[in-house]
Protein backbone atom coordinates (compact mmCIF):
# COMPACT_ATOMS: atom_id res chain seq x y z
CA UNK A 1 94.06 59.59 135.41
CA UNK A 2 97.28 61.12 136.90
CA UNK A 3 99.10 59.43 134.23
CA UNK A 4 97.25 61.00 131.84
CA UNK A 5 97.86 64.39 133.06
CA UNK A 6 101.46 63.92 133.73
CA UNK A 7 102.37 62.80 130.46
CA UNK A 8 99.70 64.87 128.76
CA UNK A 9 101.73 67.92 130.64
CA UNK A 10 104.74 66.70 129.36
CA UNK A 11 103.74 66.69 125.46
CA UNK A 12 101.96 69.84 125.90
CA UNK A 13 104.91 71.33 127.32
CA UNK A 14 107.25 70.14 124.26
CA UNK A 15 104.84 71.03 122.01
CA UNK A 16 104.69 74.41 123.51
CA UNK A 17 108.65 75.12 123.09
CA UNK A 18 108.33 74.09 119.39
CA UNK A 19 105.58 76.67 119.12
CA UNK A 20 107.86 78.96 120.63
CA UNK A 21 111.23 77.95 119.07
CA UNK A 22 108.86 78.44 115.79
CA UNK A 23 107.20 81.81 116.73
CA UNK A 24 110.80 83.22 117.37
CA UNK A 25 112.34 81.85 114.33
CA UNK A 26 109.41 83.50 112.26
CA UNK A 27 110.60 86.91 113.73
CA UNK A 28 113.90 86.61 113.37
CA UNK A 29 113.74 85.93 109.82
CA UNK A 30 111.17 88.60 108.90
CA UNK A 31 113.59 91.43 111.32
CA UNK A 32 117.05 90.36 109.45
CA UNK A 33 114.95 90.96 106.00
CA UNK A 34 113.62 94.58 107.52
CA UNK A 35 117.54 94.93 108.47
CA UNK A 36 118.53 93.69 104.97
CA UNK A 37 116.06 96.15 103.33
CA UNK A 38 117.19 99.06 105.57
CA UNK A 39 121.16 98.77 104.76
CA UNK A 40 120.27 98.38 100.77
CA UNK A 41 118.47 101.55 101.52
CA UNK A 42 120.86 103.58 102.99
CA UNK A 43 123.27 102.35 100.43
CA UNK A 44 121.17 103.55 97.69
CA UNK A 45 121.00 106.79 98.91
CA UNK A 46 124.10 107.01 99.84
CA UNK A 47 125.06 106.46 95.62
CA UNK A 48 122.25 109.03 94.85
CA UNK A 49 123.75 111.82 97.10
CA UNK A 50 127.21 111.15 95.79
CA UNK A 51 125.91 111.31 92.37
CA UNK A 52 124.03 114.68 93.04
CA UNK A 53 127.31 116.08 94.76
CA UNK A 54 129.70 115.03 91.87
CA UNK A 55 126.77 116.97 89.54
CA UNK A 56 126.86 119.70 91.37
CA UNK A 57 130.61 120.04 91.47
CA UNK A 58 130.78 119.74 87.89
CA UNK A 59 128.13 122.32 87.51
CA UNK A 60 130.05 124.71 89.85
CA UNK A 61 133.32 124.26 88.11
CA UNK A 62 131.41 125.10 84.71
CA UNK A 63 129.77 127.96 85.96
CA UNK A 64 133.13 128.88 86.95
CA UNK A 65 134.79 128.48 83.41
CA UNK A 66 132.20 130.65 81.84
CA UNK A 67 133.13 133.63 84.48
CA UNK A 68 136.63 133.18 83.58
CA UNK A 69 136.42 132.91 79.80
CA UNK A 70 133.95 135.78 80.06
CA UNK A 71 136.69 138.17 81.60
């Protein structure tokens, strides 16, 4: 019977740290894709506010034009 336990403790326990190694490997993929989806993101919005500033130069510098032709 002591056997029994002592090697039944000892698969348990390896069994355990595979859980484990498993349960950690899970989160660590699904946090790098969170991380992945953050930085596309912030790179996307960092495109769309350099797009709305270029615009809004270009509208500035044609409002300016018409003042200027108007004078």
């Amino acid at each position: 019977m002591g056997m029994f336990v002592k090697a039944a403790s000892i698969g348990g326990s390896i069994l355990v740290l595979i859980a484990l190694v498993i349960a950690l490997l899970k989160a660590l993929i699904g946090f790098v894709g969170f991380i992945s989806f953050a930085i596309k993101l912030i790179i996307i919005l960092a495109f769309l506010a350099l797009f709305a500033a270029i615009g809004f130069m270009v509208l500035r510098a044609w409002q300016e034009k018409q003042k200027t032709s108007q004078i």
